[in-house]
N, C-alpha and C. Protein backbone atom coordinates (compact mmCIF):
# COMPACT_ATOMS: atom_id res chain seq x y z
N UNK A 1 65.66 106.61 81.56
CA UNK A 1 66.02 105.28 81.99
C UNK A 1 67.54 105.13 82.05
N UNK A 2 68.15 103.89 82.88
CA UNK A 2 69.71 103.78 83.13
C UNK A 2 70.19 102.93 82.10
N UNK A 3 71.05 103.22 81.37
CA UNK A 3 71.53 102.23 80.61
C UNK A 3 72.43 101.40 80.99
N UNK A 4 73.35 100.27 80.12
CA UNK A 4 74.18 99.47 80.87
C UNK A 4 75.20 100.06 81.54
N UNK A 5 76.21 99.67 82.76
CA UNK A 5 77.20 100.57 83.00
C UNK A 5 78.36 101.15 82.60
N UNK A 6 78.59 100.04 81.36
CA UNK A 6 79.67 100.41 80.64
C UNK A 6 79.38 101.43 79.72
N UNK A 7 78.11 101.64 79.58
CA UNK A 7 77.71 102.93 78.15
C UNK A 7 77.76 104.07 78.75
N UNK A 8 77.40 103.68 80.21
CA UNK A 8 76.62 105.56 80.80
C UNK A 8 78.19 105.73 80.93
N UNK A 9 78.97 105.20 81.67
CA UNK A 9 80.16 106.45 82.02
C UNK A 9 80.89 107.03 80.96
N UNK A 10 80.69 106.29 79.64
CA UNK A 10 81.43 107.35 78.74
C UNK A 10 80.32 108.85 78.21
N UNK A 11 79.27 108.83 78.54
CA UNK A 11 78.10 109.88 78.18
C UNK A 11 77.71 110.58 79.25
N UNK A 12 77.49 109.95 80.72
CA UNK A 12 76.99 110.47 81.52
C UNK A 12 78.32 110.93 82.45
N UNK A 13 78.28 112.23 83.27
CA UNK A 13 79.25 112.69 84.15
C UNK A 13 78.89 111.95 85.78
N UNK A 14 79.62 111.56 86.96
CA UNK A 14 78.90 111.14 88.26
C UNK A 14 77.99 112.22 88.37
N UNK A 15 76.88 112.27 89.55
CA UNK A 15 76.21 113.13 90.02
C UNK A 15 76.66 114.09 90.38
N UNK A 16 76.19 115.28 90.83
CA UNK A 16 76.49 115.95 91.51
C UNK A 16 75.83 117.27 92.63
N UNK A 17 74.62 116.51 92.98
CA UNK A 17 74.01 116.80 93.49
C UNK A 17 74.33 116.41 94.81
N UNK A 18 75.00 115.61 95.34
CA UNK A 18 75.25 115.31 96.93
C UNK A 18 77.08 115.88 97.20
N UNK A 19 76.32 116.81 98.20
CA UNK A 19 77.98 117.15 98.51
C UNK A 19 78.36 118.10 98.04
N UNK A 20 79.81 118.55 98.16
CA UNK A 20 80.04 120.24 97.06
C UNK A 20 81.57 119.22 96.58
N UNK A 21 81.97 120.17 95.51
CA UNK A 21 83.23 119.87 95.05
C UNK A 21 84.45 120.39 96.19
N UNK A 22 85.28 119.24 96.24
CA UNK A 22 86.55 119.24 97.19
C UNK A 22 87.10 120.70 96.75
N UNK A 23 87.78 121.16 98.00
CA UNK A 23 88.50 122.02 97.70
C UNK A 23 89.66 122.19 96.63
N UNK A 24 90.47 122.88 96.01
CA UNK A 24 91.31 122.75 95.08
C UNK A 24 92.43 122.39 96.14
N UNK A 25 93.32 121.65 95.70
CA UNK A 25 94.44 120.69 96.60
C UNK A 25 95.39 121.59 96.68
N UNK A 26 96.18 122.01 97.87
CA UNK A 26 97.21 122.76 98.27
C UNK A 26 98.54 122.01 98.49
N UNK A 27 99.92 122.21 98.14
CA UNK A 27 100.84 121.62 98.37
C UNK A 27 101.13 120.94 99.30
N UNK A 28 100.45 121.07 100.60
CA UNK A 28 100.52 120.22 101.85
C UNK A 28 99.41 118.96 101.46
N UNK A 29 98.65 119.38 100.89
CA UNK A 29 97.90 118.38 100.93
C UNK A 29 98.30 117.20 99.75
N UNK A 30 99.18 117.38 99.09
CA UNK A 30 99.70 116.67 97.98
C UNK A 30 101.01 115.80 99.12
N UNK A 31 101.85 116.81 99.37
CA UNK A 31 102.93 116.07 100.55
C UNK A 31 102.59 114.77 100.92
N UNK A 32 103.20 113.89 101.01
CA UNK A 32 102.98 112.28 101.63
C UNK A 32 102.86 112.48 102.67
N UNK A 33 102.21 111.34 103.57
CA UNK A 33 101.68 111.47 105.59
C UNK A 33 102.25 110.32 105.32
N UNK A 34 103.26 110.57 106.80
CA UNK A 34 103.66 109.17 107.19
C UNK A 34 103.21 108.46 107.96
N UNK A 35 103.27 107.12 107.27
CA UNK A 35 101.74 106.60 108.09
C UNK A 35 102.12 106.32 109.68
N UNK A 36 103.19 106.19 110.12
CA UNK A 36 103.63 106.23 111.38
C UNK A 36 102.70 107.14 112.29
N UNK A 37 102.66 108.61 111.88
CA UNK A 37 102.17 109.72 112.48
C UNK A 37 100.40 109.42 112.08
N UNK A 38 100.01 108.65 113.20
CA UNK A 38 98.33 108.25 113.00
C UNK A 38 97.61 109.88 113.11
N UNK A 39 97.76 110.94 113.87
CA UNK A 39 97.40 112.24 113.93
C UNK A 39 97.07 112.98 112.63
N UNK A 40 98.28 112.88 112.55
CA UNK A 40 98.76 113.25 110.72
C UNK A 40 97.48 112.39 109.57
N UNK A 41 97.81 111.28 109.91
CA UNK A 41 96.82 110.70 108.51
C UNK A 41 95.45 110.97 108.98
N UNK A 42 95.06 110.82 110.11
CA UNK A 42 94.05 111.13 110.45
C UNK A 42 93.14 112.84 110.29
N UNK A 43 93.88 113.38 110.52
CA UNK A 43 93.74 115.17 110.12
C UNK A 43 93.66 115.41 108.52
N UNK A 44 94.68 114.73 107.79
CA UNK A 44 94.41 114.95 106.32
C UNK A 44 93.20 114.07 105.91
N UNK A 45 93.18 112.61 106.24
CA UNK A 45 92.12 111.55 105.39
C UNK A 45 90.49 111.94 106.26
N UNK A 46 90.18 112.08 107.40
CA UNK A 46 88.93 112.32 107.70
C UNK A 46 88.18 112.71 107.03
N UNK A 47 88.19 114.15 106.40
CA UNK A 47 87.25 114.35 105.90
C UNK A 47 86.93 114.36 104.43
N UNK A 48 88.22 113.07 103.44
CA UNK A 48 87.63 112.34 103.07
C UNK A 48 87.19 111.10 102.52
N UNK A 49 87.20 110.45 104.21
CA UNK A 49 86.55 109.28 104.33
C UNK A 49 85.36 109.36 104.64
N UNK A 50 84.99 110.94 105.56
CA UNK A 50 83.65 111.27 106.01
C UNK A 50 82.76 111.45 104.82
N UNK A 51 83.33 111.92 103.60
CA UNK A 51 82.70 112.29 102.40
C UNK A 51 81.84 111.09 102.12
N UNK A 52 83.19 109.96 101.33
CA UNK A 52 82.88 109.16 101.02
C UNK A 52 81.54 107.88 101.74
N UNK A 53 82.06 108.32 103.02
CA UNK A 53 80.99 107.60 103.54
C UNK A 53 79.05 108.35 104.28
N UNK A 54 79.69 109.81 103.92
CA UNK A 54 77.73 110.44 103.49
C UNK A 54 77.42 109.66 102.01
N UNK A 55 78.11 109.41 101.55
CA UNK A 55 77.08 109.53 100.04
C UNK A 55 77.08 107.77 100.15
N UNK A 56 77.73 106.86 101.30
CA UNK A 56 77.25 105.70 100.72
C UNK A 56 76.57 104.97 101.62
N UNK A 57 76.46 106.11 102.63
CA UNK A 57 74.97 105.78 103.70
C UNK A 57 73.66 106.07 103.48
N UNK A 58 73.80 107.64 102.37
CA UNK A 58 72.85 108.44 102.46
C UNK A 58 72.31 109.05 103.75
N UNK A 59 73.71 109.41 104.65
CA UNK A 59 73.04 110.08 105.68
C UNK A 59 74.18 110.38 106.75
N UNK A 60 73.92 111.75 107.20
CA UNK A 60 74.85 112.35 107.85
C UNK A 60 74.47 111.63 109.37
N UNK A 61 73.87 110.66 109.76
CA UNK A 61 74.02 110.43 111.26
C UNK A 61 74.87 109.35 111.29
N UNK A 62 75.42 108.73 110.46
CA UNK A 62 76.23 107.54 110.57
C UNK A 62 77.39 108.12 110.52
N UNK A 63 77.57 109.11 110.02
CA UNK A 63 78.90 109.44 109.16
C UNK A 63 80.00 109.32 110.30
N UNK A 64 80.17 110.29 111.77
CA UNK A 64 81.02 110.06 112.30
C UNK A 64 81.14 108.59 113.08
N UNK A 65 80.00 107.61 113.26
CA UNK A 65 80.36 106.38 113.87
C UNK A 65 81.08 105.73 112.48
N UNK A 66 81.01 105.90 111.43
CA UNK A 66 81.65 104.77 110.52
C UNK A 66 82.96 105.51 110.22
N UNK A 67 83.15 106.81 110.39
CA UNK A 67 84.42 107.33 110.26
C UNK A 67 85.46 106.94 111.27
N UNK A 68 85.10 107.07 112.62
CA UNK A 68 85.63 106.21 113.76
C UNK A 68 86.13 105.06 113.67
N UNK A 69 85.00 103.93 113.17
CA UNK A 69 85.69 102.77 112.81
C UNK A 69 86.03 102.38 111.69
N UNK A 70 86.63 103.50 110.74
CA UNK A 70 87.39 103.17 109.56
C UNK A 70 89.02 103.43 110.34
N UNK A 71 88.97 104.81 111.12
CA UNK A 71 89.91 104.94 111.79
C UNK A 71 90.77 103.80 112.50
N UNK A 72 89.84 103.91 113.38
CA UNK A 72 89.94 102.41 114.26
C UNK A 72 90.96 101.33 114.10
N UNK A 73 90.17 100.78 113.03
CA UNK A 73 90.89 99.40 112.20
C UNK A 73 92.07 100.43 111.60
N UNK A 74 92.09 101.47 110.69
CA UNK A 74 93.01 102.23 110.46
C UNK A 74 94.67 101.92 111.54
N UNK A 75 93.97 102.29 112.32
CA UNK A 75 95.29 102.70 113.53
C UNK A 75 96.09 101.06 113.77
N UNK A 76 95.08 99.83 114.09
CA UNK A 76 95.45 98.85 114.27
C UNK A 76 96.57 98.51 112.76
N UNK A 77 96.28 98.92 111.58
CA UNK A 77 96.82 98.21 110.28
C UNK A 77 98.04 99.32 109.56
N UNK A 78 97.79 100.54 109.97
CA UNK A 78 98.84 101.65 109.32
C UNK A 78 100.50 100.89 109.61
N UNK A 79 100.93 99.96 110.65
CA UNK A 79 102.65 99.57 110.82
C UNK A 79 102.63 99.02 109.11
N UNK A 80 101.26 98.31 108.79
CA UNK A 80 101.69 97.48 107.35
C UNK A 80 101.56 97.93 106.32
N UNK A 81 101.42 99.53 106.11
CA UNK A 81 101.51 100.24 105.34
C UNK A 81 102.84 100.65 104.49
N UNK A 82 103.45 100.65 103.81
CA UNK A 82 104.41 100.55 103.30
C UNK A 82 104.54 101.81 102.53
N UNK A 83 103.54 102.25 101.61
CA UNK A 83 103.72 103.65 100.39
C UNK A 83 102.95 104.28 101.12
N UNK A 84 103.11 105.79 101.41
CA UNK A 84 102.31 106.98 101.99
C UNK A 84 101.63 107.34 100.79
N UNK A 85 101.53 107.15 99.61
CA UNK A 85 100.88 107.47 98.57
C UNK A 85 99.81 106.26 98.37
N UNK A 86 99.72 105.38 99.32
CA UNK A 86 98.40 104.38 98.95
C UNK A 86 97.33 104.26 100.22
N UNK A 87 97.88 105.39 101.37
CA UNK A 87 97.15 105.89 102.13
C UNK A 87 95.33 106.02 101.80
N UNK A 88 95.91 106.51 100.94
CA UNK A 88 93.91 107.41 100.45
C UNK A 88 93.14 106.25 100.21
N UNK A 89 93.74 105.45 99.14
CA UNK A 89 93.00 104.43 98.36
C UNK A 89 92.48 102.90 99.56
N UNK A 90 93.62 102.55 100.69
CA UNK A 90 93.88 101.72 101.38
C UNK A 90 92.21 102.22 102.34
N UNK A 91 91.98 103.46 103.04
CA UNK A 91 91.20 104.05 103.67
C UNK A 91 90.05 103.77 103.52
N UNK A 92 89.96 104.07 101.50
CA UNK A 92 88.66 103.58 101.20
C UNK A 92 88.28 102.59 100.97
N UNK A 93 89.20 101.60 100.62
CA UNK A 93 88.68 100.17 100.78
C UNK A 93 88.20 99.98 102.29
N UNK A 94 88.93 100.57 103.22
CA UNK A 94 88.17 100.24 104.38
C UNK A 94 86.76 100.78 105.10
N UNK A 95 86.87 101.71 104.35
CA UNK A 95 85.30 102.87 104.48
C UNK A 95 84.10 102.05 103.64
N UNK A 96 84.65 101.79 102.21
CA UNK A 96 83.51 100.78 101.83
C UNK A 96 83.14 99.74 102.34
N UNK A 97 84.22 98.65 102.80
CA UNK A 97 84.13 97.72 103.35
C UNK A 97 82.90 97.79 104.57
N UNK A 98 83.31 98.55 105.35
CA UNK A 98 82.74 98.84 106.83
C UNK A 98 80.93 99.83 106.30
N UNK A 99 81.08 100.45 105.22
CA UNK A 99 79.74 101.14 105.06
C UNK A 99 78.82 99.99 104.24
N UNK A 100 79.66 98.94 103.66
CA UNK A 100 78.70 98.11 102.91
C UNK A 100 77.94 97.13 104.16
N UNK A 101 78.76 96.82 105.06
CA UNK A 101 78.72 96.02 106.43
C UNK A 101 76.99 96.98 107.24
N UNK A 102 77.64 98.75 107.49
CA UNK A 102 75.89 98.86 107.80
C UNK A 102 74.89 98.65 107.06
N UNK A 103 75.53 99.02 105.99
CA UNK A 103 74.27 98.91 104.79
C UNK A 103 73.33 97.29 104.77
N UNK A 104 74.29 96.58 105.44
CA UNK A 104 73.56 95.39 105.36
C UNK A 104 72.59 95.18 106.63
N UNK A 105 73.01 95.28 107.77
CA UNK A 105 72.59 95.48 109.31
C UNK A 105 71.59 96.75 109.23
N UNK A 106 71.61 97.61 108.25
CA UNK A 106 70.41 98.72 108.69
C UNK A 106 69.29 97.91 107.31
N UNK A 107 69.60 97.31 106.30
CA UNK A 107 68.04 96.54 105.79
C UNK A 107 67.69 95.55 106.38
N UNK A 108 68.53 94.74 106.92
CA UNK A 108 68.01 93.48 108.04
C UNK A 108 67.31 93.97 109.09
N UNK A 109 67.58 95.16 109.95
CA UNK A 109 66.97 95.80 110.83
C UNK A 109 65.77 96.41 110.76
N UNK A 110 65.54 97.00 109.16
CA UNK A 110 64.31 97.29 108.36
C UNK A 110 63.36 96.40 108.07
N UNK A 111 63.53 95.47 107.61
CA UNK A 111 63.30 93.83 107.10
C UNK A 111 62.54 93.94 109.15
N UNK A 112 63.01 93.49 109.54
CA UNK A 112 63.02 93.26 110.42
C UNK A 112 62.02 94.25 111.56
N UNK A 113 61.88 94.89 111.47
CA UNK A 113 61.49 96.30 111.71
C UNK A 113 61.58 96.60 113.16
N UNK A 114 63.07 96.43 113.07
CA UNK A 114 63.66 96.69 114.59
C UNK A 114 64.30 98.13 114.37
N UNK A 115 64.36 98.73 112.74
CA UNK A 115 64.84 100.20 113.13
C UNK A 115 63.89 100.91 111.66
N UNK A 116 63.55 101.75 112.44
CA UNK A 116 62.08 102.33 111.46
C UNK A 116 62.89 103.87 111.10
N UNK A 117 63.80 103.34 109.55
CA UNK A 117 64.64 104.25 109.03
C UNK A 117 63.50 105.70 108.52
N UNK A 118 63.48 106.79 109.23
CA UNK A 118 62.98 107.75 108.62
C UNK A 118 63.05 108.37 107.88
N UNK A 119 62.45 109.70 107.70
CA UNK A 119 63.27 110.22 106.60
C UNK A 119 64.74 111.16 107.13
N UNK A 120 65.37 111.07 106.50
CA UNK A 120 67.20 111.62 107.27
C UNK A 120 67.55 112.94 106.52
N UNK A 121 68.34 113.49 106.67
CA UNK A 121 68.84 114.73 106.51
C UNK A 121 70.07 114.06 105.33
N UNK A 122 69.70 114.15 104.40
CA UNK A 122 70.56 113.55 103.04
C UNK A 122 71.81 114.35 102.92
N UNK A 123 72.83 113.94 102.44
CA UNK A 123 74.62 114.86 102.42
C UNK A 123 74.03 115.96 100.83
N UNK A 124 73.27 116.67 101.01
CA UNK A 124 73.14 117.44 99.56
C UNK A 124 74.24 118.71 100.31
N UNK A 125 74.23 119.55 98.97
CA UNK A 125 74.91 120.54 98.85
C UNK A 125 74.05 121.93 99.47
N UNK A 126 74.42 122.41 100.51
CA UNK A 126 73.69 123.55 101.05
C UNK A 126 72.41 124.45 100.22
N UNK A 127 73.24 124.50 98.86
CA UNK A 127 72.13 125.69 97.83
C UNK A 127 71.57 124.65 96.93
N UNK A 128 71.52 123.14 97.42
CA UNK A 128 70.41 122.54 96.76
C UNK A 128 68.66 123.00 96.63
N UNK A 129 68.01 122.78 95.50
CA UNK A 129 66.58 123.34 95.38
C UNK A 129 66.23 122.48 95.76
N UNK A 130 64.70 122.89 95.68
CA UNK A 130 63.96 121.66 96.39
C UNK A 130 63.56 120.80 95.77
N UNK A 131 63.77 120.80 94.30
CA UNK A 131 63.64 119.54 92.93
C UNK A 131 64.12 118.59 93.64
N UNK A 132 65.68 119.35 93.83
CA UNK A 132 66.70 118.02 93.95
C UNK A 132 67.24 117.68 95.16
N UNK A 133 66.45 118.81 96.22
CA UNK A 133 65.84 117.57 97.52
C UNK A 133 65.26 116.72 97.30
N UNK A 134 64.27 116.28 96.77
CA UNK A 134 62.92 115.59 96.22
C UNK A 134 63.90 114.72 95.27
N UNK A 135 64.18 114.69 94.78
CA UNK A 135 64.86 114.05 93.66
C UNK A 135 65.94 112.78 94.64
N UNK A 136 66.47 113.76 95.62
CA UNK A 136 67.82 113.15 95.82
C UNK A 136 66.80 112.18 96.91
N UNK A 137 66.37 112.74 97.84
CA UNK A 137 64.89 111.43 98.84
C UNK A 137 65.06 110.54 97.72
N UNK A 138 63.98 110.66 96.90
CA UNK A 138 63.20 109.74 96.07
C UNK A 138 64.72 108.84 95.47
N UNK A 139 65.59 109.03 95.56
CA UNK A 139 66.73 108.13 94.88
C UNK A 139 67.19 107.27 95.95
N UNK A 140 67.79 108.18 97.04
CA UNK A 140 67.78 107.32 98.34
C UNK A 140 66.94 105.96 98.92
N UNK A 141 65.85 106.81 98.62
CA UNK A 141 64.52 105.59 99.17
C UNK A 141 64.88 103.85 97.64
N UNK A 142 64.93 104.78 96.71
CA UNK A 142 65.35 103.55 95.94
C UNK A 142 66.71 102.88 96.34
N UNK A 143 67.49 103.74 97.03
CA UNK A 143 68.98 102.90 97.06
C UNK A 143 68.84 102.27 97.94
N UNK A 144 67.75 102.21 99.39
CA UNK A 144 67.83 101.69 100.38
C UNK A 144 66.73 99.84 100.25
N UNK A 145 66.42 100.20 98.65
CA UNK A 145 65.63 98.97 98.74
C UNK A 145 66.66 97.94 97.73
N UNK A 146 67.83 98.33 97.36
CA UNK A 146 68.76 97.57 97.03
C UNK A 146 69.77 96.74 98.01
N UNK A 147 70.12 95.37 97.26
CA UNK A 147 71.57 94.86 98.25
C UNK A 147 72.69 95.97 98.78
N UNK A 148 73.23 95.89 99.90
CA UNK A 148 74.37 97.01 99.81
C UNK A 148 75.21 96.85 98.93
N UNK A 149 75.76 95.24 98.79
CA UNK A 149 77.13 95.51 97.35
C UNK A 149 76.75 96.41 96.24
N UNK A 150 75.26 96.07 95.84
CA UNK A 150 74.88 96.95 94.52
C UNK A 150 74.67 98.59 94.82
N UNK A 151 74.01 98.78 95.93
CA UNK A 151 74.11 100.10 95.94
C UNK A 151 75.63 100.27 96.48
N UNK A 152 76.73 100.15 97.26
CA UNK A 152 77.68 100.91 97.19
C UNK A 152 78.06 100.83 95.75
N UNK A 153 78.51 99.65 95.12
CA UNK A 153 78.73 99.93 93.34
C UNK A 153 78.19 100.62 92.74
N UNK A 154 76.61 101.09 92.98
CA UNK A 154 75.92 102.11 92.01
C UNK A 154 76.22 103.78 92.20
N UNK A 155 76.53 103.85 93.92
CA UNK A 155 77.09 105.08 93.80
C UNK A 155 78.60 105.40 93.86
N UNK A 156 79.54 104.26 94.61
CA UNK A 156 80.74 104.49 93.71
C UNK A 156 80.85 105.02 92.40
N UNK A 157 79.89 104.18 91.72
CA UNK A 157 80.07 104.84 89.87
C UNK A 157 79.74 105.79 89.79
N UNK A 158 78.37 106.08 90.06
CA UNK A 158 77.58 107.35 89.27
C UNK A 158 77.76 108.45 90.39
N UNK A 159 78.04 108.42 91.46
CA UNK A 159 78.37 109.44 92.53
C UNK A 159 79.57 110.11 92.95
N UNK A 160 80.60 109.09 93.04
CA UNK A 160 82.04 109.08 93.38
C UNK A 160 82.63 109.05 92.09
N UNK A 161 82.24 108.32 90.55
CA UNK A 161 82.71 108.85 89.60
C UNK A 161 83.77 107.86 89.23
N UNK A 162 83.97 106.83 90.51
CA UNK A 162 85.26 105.68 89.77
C UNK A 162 85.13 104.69 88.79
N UNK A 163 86.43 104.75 88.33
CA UNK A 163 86.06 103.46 87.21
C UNK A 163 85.91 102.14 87.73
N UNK A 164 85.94 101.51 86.78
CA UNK A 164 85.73 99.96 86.75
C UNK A 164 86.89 99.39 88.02
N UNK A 165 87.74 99.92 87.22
CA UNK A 165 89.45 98.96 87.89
C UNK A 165 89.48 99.37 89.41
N UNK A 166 89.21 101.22 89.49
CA UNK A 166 89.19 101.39 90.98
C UNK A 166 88.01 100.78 91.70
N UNK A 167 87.22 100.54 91.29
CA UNK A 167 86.03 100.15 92.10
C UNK A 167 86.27 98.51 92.26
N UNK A 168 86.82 97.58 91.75
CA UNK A 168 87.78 96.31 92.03
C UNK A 168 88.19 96.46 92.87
N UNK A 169 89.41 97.38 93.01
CA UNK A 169 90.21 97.57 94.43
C UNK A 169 89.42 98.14 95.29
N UNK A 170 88.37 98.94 95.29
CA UNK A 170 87.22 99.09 96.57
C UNK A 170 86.68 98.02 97.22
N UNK A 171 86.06 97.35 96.09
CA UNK A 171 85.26 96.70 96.72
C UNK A 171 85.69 95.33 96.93
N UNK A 172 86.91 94.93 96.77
CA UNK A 172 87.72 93.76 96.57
C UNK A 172 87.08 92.23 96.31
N UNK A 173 86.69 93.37 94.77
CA UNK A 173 85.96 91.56 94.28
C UNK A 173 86.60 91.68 92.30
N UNK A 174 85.81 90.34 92.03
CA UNK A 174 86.29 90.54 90.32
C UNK A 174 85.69 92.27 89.32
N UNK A 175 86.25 92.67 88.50
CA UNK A 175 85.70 93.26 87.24
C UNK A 175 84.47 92.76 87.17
N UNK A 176 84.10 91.78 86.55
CA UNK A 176 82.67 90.77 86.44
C UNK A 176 81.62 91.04 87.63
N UNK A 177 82.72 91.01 88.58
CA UNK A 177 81.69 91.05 90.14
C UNK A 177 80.65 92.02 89.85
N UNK A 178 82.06 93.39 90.16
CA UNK A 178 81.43 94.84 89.57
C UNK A 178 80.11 95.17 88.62
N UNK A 179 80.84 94.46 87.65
CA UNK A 179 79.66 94.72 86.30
C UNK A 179 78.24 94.53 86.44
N UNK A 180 78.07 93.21 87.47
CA UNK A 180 76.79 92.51 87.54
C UNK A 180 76.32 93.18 88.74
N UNK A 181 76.92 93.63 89.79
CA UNK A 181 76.64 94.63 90.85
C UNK A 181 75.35 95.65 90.21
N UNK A 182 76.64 96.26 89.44
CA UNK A 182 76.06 97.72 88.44
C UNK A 182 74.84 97.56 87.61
N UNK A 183 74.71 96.60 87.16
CA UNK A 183 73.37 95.95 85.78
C UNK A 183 72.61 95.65 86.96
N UNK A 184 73.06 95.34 88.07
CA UNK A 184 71.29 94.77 88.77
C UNK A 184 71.06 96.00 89.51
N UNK A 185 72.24 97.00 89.60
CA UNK A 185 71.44 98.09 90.19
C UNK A 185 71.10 98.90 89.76
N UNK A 186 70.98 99.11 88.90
CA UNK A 186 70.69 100.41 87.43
C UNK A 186 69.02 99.45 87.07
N UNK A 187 69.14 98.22 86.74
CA UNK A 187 68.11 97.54 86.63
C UNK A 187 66.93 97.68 87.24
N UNK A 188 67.33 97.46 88.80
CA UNK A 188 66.15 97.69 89.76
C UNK A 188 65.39 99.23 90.18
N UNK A 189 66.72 99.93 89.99
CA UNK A 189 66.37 101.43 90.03
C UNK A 189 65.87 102.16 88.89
N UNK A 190 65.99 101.63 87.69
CA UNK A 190 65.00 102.18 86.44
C UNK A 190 63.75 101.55 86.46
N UNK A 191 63.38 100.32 87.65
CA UNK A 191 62.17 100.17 87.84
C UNK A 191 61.14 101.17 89.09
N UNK A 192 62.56 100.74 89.88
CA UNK A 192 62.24 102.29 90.82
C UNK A 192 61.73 103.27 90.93
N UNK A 193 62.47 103.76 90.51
CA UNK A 193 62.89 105.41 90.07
C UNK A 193 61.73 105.67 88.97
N UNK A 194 61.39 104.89 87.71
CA UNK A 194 60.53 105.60 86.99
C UNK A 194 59.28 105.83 87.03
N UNK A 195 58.47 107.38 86.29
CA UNK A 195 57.91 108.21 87.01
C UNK A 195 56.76 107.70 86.94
């Protein structure tokens, strides 16, 4: 079972079953992008905004339309960018923003049953088994019967691994917001989820 959110992250590590671990960071990739040079930010941050946004769709067919229009709005807002070092963080507020936005339009559409979500080709890690194919479905299918605020908060935390404070500046709401996000989605998914 999930405990509250403030207990699991000091005991529990994020997942790590979706995705592989980033490459180890090379001196170019540490270098600041000026945000002037949209090419530039765009070549370093893609792929990972693309990351971020497989694991908070649960699914590689969205990934390049929501990467596009993180870009997008990107290109229109980079003149008001000021620190090349708040590049990364600025991106993902806009990747969440925009993935919490389908997340809402693909359960209304479900609800609705104007889009008959199948089963999808999940962001796992190539030498995943087939447990944790099965495992990672069966979690999905629970994340997709949650609000989007709560599921992007549930896998921000336990997936992406951020704290409290960064996940504030993600999701640009209170600490409190967060918390109650996290308790109703750990909540609903230990009803979920158990066997």
């Amino acid at each position: 079972p999930m405990s509250h959110p403030q207990s699991s992250s000091a005991r529990r590590p994020p997942l790590r079953l979706v995705g592989s671990e980033p490459a180890a960071s090379t001196s170019d990739e540490r270098t600041p992008v000026d945000p002037r040079d949209f090419d530039q930010v765009f070549r370093r941050y893609a792929p990972y905004v693309a990351r971020i946004a497989a694991r908070l769709l649960g699914s590689d067919g969205e990934v390049d339309d929501l990467v596009q229009d993180v870009f997008l709005e990107a290109h229109r807002g980079l003149p008001t960018v000021r620190e090349p070092g708040a590049l990364g963080g600025w991106l993902s507020r806009i990747c969440v923003r925009r993935a919490t936005r389908r997340l809402r339009r693909r359960r209304l559409l479900s609800w609705l049953s104007l889009d008959n979500v199948s089963e999808r080709e999940l962001p796992l890690a190539a030498g995943a088994t087939a447990d944790e194919r099965a495992e990672a479905a069966r979690l999905y299918r629970a994340l997709d019967r949650l609000r989007a605020e709560e599921r992007v908060a549930w896998l921000l935390r336990h997936v992406e691994g951020e704290t409290l404070d960064e996940m504030v500046q993600l999701c640009g709401c209170s600490k409190s917001t967060v918390q109650r996000r996290l308790w109703r989605a750990e909540t609903q998914l230990s009803q979920l989820v158990s066997p």
